[in-house]
N, C-alpha and C. Protein backbone atom coordinates (compact mmCIF):
# COMPACT_ATOMS: atom_id res chain seq x y z
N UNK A 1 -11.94 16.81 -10.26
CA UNK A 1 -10.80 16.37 -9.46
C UNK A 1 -10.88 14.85 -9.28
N UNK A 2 -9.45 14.20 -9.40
CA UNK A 2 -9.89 13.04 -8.85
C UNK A 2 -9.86 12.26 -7.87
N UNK A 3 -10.39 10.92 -7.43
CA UNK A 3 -11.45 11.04 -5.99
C UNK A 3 -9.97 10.22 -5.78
N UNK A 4 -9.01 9.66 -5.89
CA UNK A 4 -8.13 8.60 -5.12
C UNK A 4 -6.56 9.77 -5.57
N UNK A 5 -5.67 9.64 -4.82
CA UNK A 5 -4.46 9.84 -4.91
C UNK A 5 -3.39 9.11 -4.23
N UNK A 6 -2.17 9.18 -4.54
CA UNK A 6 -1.33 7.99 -4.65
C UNK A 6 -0.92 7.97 -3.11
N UNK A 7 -0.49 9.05 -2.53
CA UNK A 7 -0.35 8.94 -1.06
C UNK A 7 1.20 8.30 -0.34
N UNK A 8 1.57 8.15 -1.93
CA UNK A 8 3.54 8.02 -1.28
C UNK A 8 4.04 9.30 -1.03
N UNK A 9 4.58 9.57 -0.04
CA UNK A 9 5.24 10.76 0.29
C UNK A 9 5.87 11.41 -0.83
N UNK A 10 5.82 12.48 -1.08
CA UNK A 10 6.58 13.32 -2.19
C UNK A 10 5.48 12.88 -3.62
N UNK A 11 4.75 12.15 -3.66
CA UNK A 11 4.19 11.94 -5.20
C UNK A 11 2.85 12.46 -4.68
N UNK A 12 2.14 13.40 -5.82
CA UNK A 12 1.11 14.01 -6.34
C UNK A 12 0.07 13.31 -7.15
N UNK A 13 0.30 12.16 -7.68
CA UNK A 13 -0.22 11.96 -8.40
C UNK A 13 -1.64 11.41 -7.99
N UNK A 14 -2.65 11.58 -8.97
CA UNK A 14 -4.15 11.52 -8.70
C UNK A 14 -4.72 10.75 -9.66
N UNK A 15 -5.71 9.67 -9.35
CA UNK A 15 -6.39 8.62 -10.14
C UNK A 15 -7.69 8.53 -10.11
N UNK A 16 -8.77 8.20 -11.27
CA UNK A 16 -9.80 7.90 -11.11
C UNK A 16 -10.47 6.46 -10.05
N UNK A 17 -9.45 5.78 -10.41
CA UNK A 17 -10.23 4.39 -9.61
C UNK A 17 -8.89 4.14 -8.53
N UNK A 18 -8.96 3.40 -7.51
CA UNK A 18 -8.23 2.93 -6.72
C UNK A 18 -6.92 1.88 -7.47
N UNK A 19 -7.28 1.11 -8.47
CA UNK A 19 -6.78 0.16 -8.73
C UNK A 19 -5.64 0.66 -10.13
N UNK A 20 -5.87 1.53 -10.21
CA UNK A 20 -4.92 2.90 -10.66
C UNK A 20 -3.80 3.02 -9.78
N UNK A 21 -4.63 3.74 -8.90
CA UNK A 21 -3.61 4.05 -8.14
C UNK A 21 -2.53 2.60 -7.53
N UNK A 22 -3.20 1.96 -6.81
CA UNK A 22 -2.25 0.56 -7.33
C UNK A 22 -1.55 0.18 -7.76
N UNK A 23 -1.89 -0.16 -9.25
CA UNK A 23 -0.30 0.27 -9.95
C UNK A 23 0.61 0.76 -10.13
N UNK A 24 -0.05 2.04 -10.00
CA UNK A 24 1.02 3.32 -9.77
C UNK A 24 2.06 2.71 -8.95
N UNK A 25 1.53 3.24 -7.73
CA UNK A 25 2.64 2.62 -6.78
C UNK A 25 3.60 1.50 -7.05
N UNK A 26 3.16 0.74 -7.28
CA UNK A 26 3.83 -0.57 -7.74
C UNK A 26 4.90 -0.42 -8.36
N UNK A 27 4.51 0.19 -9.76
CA UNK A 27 5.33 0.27 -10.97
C UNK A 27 6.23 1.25 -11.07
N UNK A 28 5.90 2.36 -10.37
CA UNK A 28 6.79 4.12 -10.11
C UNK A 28 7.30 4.62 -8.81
N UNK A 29 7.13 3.82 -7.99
CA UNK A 29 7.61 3.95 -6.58
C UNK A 29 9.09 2.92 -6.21
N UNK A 30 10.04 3.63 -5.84
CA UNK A 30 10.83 2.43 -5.09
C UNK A 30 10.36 1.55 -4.18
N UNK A 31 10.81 0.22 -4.44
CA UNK A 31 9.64 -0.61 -3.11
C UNK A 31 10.15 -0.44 -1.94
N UNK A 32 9.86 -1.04 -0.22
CA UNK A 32 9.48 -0.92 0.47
C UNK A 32 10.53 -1.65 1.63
N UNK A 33 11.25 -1.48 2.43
CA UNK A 33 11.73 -3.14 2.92
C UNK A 33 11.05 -2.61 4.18
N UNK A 34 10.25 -3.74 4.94
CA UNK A 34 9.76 -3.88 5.90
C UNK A 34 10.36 -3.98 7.09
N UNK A 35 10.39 -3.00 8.30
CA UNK A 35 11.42 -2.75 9.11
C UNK A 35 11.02 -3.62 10.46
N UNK A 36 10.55 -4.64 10.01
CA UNK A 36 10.12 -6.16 10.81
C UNK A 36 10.94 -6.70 10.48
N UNK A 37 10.90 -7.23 9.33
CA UNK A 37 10.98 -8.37 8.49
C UNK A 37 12.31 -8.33 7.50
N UNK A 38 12.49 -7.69 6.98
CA UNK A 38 13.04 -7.56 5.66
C UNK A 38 12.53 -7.36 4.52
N UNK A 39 11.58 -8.36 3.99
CA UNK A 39 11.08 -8.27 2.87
C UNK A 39 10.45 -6.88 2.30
N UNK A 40 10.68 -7.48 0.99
CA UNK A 40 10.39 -6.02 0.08
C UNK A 40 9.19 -6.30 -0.29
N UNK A 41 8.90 -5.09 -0.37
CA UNK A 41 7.34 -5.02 -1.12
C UNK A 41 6.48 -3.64 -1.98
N UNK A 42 6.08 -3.73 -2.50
CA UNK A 42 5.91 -2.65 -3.49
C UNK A 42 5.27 -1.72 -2.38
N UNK A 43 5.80 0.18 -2.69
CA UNK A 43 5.69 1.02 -1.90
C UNK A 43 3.53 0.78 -1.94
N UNK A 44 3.06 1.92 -0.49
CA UNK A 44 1.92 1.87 -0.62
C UNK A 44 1.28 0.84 0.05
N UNK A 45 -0.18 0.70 -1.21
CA UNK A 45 -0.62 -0.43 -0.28
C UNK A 45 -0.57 -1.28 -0.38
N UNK A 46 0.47 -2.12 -0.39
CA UNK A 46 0.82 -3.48 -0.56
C UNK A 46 1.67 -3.38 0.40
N UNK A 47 2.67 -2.35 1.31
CA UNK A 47 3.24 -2.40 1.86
C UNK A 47 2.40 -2.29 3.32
N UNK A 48 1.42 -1.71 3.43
CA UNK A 48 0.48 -1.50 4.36
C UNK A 48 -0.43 -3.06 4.69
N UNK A 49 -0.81 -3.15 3.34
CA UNK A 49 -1.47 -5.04 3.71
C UNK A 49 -0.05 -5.99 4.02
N UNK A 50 0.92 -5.66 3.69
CA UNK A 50 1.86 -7.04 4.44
C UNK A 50 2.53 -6.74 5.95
N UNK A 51 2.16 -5.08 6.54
CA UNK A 51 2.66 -4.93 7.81
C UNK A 51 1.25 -5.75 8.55
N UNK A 52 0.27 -5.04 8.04
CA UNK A 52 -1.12 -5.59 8.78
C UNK A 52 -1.44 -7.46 8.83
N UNK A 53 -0.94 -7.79 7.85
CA UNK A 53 -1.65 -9.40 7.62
C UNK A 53 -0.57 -9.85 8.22
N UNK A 54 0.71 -9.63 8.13
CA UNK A 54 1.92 -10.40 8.70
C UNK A 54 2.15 -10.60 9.77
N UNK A 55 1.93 -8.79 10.41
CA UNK A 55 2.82 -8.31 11.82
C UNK A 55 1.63 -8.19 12.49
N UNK A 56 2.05 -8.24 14.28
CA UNK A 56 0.97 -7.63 14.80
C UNK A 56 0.91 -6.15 14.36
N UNK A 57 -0.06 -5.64 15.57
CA UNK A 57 0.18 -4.17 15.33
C UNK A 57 1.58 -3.78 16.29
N UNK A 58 1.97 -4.20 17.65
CA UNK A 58 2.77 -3.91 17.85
C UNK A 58 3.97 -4.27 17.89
N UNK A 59 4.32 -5.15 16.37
CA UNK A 59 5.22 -5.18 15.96
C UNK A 59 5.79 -3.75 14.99
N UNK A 60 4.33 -3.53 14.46
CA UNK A 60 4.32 -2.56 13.35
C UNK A 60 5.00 -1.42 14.30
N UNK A 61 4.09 -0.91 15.36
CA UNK A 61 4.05 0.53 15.88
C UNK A 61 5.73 0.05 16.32
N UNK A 62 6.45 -0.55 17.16
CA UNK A 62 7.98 -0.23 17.70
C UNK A 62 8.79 -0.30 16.09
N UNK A 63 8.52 -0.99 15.05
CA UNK A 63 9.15 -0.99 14.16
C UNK A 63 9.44 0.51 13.42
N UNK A 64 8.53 1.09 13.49
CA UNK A 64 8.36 2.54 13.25
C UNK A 64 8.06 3.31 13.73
N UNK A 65 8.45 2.75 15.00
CA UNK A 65 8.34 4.34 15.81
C UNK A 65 6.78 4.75 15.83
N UNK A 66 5.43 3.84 15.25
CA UNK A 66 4.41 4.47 14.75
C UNK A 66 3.47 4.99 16.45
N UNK A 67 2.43 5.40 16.01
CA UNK A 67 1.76 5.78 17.48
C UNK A 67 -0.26 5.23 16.58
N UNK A 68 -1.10 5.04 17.77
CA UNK A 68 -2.27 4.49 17.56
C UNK A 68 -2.68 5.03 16.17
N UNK A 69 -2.46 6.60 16.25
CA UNK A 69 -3.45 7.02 14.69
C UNK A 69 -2.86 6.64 14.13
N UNK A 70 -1.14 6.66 13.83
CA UNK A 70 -0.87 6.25 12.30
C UNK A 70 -0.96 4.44 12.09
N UNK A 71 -1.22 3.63 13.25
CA UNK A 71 -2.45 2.58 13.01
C UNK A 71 -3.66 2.48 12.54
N UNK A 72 -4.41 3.40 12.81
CA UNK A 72 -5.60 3.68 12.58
C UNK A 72 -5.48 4.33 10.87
N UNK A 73 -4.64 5.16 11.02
CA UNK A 73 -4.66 5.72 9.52
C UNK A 73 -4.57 4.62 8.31
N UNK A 74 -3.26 3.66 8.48
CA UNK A 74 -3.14 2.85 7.71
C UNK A 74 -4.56 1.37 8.03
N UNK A 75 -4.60 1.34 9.02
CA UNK A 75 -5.69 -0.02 8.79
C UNK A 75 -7.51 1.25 8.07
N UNK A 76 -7.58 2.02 8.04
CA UNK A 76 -8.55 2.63 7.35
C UNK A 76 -8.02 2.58 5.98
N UNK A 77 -7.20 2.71 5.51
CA UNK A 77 -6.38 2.92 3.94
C UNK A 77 -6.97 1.20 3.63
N UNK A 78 -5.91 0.36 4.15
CA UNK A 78 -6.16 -1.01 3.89
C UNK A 78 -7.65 -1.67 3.46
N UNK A 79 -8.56 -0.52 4.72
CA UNK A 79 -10.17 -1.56 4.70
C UNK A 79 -10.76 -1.18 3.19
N UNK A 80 -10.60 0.69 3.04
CA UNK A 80 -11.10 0.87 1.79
C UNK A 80 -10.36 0.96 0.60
N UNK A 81 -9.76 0.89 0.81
CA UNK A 81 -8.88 -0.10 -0.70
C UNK A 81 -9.73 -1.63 -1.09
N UNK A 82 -9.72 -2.33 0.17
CA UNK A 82 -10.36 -3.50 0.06
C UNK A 82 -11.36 -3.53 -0.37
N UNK A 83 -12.17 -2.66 -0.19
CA UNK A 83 -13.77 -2.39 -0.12
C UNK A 83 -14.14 -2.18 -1.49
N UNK A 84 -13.55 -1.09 -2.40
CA UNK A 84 -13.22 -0.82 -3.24
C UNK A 84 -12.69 -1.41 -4.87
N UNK A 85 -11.76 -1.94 -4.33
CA UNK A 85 -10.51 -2.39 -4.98
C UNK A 85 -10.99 -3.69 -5.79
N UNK A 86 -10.77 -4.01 -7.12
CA UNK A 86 -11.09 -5.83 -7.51
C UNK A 86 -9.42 -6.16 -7.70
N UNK A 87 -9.11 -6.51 -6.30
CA UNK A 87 -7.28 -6.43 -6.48
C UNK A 87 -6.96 -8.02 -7.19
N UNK A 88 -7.96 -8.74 -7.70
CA UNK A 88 -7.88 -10.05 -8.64
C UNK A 88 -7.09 -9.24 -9.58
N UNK A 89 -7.85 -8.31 -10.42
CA UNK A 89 -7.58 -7.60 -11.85
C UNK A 89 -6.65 -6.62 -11.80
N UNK A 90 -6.40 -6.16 -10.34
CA UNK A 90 -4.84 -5.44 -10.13
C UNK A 90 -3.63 -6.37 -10.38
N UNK A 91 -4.02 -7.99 -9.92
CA UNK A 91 -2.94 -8.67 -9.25
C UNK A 91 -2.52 -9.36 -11.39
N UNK A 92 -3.40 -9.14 -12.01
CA UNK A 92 -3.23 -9.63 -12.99
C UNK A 92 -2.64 -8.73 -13.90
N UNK A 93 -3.14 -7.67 -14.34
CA UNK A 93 -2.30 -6.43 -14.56
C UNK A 93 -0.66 -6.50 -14.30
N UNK A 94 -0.57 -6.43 -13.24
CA UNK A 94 0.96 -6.41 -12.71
C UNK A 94 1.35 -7.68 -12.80
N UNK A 95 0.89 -8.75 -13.13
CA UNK A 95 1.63 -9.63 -13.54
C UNK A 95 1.85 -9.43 -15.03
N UNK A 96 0.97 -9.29 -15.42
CA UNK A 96 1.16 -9.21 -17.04
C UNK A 96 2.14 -7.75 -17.46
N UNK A 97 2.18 -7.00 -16.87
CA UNK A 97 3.37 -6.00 -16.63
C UNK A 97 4.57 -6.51 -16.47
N UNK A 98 4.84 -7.59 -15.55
CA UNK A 98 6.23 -8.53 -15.15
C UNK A 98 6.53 -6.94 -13.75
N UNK A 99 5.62 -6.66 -13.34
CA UNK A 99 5.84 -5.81 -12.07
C UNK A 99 5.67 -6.47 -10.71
N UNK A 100 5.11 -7.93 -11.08
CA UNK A 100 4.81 -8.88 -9.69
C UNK A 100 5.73 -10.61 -10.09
């Protein structure tokens, strides 16, 4: 089985490495508009690192209605992605895709 899955609502799909999954999202997901801000951003976690690095948190939580865990849920997603992730060689990928 494999250890990462994509984790957009309605998609199944399952990856060996994180940075897989990454793309995925990126490239097969409709993106994201941020219900702060506006800006778009690729579904996932890219949409999760620009609520966190941008917004406070309680910009995030009234923007969506969110409550502490689904803070907690997403800043745990964010740390190990990070932890994980060589998002240099993601960020290059998807450029060389023309997906960034």
């Amino acid at each position: 089985m494999s250890r990462w899955k994509c984790g957009v609502e309605g998609c199944g799909g399952r990856f060996e490495d994180v940075e897989s999954v990454i793309i995925h999202q990126t490239t097969e997901h409709e993106r994201h508009e941020c219900k702060v801000c506006g800006t778009i951003v690729p579904e996932g976690y890219f949409a999760i690192r620009h609520a966190f690095d941008e917004h406070t948190r309680a910009e995030f939580v009234r923007a969506y209605e969110a409550d502490s865990t689904a803070v907690r849920i997403r800043e745990d997603v964010k740390s190990t992605v990070e932890k994980e992730a060589n998002l240099n060689n993601v960020v290059q990928t998807l450029r060389e895709q023309g997906a960034l």
